[in-house]
PDB file of N, CA and C in Angstrom:
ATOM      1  N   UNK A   1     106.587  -3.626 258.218  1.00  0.00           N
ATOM      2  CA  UNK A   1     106.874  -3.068 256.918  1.00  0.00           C
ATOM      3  C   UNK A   1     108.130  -3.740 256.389  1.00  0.00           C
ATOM      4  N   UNK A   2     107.888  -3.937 254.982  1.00  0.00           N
ATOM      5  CA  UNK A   2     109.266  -4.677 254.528  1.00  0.00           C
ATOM      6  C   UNK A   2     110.138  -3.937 253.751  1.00  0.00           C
ATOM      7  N   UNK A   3     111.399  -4.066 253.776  1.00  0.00           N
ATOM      8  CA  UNK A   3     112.739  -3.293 252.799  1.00  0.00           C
ATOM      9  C   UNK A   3     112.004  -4.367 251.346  1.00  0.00           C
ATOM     10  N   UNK A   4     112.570  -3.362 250.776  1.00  0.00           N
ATOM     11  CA  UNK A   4     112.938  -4.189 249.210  1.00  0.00           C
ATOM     12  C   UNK A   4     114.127  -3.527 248.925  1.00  0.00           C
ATOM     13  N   UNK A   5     115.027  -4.349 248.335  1.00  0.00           N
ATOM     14  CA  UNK A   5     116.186  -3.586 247.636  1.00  0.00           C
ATOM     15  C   UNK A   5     116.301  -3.880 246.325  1.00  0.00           C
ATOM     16  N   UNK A   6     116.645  -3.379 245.896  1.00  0.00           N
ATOM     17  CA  UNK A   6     116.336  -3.642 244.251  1.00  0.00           C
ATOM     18  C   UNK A   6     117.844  -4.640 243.681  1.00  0.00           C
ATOM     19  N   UNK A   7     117.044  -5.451 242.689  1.00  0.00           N
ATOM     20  CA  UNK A   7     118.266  -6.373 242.137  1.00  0.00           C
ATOM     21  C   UNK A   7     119.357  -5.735 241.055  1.00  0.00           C
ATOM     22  N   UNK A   8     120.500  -5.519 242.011  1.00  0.00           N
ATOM     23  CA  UNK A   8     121.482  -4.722 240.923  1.00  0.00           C
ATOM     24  C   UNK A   8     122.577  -5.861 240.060  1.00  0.00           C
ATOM     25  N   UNK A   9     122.241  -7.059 240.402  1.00  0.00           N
ATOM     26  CA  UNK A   9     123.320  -8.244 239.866  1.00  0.00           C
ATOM     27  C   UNK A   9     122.681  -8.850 239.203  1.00  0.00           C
ATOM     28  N   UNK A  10     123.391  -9.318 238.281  1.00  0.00           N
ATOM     29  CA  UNK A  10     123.073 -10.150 237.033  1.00  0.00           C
ATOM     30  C   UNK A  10     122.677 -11.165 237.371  1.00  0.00           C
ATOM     31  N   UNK A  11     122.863 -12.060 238.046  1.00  0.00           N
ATOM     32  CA  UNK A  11     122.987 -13.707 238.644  1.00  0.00           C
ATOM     33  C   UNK A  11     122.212 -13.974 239.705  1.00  0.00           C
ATOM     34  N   UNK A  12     121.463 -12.823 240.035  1.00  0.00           N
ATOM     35  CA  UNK A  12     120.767 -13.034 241.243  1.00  0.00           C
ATOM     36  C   UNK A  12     119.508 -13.480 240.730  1.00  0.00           C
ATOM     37  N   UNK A  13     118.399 -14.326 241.168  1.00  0.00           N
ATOM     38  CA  UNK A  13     117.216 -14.148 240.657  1.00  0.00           C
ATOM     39  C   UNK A  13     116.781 -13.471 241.128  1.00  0.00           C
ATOM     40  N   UNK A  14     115.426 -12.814 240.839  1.00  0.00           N
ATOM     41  CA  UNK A  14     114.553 -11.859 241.093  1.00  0.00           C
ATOM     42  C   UNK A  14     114.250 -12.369 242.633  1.00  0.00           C
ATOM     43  N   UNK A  15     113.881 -11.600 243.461  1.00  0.00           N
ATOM     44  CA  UNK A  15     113.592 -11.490 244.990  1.00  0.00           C
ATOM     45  C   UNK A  15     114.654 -12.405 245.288  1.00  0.00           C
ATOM     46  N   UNK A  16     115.955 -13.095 244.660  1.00  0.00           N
ATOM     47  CA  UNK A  16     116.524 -13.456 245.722  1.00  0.00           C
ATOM     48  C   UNK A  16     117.465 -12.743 246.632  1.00  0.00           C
ATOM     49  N   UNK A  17     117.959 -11.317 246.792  1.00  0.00           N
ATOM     50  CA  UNK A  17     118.444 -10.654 247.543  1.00  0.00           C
ATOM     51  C   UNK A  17     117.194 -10.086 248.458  1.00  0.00           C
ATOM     52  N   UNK A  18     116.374  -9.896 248.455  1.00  0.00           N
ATOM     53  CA  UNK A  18     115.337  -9.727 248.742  1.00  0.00           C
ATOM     54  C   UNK A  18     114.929 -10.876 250.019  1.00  0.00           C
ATOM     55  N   UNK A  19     115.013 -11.670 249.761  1.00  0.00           N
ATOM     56  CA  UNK A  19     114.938 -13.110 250.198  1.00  0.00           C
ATOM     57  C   UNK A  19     115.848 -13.045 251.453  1.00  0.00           C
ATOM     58  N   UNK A  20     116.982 -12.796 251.033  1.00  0.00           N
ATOM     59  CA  UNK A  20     118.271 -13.150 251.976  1.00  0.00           C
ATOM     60  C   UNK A  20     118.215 -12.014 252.956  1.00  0.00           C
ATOM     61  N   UNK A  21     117.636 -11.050 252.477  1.00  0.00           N
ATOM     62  CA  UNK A  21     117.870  -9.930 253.338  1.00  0.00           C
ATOM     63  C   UNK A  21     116.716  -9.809 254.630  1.00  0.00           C
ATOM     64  N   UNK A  22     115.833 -10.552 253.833  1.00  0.00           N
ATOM     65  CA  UNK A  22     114.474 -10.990 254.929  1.00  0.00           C
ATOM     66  C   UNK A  22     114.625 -11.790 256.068  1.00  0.00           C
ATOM     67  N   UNK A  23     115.759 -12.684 255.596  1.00  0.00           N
ATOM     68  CA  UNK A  23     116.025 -14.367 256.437  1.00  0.00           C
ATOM     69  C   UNK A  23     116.955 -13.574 257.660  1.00  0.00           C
ATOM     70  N   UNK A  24     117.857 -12.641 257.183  1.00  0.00           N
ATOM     71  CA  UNK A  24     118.791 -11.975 257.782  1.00  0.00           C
ATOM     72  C   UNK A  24     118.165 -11.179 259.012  1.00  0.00           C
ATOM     73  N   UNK A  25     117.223 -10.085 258.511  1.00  0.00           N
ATOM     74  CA  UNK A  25     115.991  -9.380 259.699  1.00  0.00           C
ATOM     75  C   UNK A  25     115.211 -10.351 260.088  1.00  0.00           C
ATOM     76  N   UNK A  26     115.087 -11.328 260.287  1.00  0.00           N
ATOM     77  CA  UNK A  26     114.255 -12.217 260.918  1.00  0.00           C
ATOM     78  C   UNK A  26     115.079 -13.142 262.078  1.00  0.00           C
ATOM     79  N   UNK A  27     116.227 -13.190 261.214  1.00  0.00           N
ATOM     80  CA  UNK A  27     116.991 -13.868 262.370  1.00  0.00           C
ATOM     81  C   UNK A  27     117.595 -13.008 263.312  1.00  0.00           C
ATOM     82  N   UNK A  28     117.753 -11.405 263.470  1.00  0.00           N
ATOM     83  CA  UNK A  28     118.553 -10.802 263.959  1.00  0.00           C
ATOM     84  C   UNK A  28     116.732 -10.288 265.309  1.00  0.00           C
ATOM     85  N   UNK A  29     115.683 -10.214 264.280  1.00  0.00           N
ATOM     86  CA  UNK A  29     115.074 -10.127 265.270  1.00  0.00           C
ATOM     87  C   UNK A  29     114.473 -10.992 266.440  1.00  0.00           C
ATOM     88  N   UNK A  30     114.479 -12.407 266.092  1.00  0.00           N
ATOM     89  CA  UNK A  30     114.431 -13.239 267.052  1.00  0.00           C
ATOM     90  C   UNK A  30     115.393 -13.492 267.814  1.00  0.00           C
ATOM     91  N   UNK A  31     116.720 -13.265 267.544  1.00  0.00           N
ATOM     92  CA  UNK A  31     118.136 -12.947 268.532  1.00  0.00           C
ATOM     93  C   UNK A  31     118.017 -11.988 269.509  1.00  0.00           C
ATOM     94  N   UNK A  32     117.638 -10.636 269.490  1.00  0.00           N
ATOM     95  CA  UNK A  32     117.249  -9.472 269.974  1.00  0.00           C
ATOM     96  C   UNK A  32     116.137 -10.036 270.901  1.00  0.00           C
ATOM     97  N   UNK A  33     115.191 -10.927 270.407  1.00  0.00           N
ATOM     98  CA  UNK A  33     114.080 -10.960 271.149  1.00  0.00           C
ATOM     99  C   UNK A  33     114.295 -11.861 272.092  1.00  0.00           C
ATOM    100  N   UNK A  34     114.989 -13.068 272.011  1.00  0.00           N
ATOM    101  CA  UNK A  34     115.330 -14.254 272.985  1.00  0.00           C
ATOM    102  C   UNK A  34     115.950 -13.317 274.359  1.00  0.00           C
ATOM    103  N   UNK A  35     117.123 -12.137 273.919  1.00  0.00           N
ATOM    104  CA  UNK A  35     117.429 -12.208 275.060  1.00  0.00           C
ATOM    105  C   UNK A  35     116.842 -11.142 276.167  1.00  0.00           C
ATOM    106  N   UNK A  36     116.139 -11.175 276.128  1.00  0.00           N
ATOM    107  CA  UNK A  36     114.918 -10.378 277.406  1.00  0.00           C
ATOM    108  C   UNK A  36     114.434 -11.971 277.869  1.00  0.00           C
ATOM    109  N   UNK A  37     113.918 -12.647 277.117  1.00  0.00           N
ATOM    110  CA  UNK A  37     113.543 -13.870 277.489  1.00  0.00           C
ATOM    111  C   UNK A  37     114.057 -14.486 278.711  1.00  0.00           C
ATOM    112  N   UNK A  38     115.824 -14.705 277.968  1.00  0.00           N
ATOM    113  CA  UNK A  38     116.614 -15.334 279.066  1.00  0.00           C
ATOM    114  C   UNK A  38     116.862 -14.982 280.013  1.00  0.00           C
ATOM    115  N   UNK A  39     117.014 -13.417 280.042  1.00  0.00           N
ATOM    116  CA  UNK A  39     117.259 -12.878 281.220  1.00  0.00           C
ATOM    117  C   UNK A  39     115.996 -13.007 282.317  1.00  0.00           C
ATOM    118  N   UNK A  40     115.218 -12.445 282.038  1.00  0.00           N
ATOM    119  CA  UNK A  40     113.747 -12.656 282.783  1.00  0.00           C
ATOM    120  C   UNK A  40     113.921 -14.283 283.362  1.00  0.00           C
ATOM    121  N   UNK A  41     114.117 -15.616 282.957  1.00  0.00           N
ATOM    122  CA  UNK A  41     113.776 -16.334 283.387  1.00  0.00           C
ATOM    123  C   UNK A  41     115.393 -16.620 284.677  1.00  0.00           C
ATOM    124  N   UNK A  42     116.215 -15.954 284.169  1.00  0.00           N
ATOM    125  CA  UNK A  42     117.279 -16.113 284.801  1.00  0.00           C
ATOM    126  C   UNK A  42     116.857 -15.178 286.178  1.00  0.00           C
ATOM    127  N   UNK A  43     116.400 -14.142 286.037  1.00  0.00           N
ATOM    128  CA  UNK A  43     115.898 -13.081 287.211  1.00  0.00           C
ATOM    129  C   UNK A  43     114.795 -13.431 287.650  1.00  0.00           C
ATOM    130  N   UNK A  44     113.528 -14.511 287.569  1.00  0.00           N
ATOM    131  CA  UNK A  44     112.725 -14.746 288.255  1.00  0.00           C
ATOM    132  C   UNK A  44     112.520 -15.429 289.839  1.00  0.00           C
ATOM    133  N   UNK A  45     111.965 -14.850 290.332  1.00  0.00           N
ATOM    134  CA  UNK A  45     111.750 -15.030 291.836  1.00  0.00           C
ATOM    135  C   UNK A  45     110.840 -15.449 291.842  1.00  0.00           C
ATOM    136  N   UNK A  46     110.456 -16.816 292.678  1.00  0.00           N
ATOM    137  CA  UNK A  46     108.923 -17.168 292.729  1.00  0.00           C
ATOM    138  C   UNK A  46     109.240 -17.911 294.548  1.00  0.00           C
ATOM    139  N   UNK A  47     108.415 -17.265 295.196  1.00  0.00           N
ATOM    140  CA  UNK A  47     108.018 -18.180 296.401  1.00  0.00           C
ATOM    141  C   UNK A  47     106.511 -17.861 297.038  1.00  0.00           C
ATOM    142  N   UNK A  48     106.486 -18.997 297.661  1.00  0.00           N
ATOM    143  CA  UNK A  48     104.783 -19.697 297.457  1.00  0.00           C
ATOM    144  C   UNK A  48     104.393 -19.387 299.179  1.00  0.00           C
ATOM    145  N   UNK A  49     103.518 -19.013 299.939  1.00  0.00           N
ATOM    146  CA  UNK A  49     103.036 -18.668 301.043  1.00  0.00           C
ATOM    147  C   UNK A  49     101.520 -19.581 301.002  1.00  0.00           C
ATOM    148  N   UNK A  50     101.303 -20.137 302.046  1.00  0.00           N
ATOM    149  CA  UNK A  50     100.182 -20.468 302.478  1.00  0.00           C
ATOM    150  C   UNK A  50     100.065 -20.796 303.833  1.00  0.00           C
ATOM    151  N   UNK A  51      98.758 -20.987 304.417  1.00  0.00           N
ATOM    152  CA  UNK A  51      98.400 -20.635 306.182  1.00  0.00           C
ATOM    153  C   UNK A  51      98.932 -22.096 306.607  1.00  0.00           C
ATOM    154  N   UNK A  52      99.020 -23.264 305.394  1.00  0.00           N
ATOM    155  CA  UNK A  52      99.604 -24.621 306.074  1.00  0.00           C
ATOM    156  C   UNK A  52     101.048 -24.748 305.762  1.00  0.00           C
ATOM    157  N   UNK A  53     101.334 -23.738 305.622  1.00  0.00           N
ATOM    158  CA  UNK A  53     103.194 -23.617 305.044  1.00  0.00           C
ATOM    159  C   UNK A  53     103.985 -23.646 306.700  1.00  0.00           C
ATOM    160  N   UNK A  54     105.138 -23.632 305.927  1.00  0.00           N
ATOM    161  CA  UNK A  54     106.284 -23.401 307.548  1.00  0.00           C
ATOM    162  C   UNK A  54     106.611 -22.558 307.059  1.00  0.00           C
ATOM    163  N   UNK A  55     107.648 -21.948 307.777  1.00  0.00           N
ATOM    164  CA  UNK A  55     109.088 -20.785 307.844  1.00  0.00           C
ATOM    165  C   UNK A  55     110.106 -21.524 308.070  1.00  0.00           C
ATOM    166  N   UNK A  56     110.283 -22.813 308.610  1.00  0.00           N
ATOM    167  CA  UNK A  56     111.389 -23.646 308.206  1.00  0.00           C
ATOM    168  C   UNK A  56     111.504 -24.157 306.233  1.00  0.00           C
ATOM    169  N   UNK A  57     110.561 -24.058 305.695  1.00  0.00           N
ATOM    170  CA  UNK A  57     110.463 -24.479 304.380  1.00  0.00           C
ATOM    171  C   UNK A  57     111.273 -24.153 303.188  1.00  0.00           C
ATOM    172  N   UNK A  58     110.847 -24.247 302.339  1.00  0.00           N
ATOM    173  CA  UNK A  58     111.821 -23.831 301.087  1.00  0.00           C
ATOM    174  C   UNK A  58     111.177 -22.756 300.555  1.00  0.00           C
ATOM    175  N   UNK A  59     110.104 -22.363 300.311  1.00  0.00           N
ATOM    176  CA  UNK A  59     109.355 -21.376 299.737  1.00  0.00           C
ATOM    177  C   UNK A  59     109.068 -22.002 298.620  1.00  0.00           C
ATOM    178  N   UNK A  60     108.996 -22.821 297.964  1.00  0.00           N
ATOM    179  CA  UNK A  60     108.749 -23.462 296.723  1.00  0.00           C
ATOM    180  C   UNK A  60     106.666 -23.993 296.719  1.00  0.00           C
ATOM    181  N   UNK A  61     106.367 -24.391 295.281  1.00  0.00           N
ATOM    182  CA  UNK A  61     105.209 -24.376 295.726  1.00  0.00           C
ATOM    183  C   UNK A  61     104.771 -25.656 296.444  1.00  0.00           C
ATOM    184  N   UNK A  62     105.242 -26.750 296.446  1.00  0.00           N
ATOM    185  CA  UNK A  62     105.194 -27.761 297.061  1.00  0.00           C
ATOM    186  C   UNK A  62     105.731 -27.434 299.179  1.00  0.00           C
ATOM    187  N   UNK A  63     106.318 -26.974 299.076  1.00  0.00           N
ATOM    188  CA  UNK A  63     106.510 -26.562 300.467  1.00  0.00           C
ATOM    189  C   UNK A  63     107.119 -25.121 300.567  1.00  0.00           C
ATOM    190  N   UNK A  64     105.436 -24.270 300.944  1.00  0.00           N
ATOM    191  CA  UNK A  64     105.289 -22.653 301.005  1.00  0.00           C
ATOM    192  C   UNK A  64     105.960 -22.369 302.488  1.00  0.00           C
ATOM    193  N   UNK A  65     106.458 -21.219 302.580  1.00  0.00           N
ATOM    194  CA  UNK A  65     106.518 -19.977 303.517  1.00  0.00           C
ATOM    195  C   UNK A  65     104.883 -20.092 304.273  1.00  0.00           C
ATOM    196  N   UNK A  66     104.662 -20.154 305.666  1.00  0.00           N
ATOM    197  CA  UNK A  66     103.884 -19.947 306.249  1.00  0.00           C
ATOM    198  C   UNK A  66     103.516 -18.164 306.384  1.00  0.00           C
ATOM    199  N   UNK A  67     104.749 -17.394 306.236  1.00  0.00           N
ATOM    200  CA  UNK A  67     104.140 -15.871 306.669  1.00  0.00           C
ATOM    201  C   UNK A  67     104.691 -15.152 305.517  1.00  0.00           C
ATOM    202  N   UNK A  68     104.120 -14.054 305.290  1.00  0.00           N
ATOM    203  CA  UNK A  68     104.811 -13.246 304.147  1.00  0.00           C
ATOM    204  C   UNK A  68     105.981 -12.520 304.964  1.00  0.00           C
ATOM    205  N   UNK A  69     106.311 -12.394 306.063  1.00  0.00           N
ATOM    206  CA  UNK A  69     107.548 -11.829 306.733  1.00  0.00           C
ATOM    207  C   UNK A  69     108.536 -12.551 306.414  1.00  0.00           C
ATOM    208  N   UNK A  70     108.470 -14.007 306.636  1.00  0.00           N
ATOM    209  CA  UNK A  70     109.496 -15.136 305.929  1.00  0.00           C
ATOM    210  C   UNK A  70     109.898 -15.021 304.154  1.00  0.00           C
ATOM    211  N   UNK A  71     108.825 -14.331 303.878  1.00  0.00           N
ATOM    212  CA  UNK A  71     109.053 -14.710 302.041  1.00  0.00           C
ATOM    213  C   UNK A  71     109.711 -13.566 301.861  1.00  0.00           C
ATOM    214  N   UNK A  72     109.268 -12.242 302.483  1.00  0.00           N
ATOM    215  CA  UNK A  72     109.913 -11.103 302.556  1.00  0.00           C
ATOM    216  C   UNK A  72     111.696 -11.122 302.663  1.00  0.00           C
ATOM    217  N   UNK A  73     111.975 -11.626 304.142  1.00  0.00           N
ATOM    218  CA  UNK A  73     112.870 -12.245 304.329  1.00  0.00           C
ATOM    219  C   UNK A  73     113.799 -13.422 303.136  1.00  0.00           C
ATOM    220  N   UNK A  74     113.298 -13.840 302.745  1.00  0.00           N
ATOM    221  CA  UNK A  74     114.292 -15.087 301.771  1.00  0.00           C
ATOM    222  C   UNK A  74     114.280 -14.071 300.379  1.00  0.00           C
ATOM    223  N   UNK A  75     113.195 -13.295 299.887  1.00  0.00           N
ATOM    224  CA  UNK A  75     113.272 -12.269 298.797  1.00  0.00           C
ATOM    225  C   UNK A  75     114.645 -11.310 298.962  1.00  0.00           C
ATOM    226  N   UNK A  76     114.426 -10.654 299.890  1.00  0.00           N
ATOM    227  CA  UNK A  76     115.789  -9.769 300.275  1.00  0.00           C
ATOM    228  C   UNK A  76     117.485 -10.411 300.220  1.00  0.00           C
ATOM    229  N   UNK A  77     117.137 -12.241 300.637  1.00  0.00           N
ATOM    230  CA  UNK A  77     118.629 -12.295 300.656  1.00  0.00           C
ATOM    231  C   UNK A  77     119.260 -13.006 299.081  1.00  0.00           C
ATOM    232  N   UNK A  78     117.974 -13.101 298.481  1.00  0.00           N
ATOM    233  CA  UNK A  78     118.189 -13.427 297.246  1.00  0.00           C
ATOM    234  C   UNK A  78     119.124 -13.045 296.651  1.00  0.00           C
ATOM    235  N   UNK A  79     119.975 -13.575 295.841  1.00  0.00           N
ATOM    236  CA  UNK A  79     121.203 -12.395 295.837  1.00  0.00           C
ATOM    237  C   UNK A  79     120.866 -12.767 293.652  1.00  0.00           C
ATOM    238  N   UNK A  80     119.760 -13.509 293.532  1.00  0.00           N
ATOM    239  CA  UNK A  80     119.486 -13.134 291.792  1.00  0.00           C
ATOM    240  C   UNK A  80     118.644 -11.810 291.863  1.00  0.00           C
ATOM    241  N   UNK A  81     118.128 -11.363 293.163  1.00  0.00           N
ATOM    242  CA  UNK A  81     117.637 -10.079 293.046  1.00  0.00           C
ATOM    243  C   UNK A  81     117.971  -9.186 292.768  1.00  0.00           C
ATOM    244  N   UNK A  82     119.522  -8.476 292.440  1.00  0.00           N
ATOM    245  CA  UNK A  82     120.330  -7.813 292.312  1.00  0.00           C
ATOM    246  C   UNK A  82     121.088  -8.002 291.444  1.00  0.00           C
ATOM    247  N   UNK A  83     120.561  -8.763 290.494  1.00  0.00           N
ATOM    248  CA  UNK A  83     121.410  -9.364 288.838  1.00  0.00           C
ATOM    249  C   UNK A  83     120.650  -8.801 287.479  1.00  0.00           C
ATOM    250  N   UNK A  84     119.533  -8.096 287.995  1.00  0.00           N
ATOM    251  CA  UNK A  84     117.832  -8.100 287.124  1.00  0.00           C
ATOM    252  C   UNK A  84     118.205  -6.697 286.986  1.00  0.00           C
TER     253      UNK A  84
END
């Protein structure tokens, strides 16, 4: 739903306060909206398990966690786990 405010100035053209006030809620709502964004990608956890993986590994998807006890393990000491 959109505001309208009505043009109380002489010099303004028609919808241009209108205009500005739109550019204004548009930018304040994509500001608002980015930052869930950032945070989420800043708080994401991703590690990768498969039966040809190690537990010496990185957990990454190129070289998985062999057991979910290991992923369990590297999840817990995560310390971005506790930033979210």
């Amino acid at each position: 739903m959109a505001a309208v405010l009505p043009n109380t100035s002489g010099n303004t053209p028609a919808g241009g306060l209108n205009a500005a006030f739109a550019a204004i809620c548009t930018a304040l709502v994509l500001a608002a909206g980015a930052q869930p964004a950032i945070a989420a990608q800043r708080c994401q956890l991703e590690y990768w398990v498969a039966t040809d993986g190690s537990d010496a590994a990185t957990g990454d998807k190129t070289h998985p966690f062999r057991s979910l006890a290991r992923a369990r393990d590297e999840v817990r000491a995560d310390d971005r786990r506790t930033q979210c």
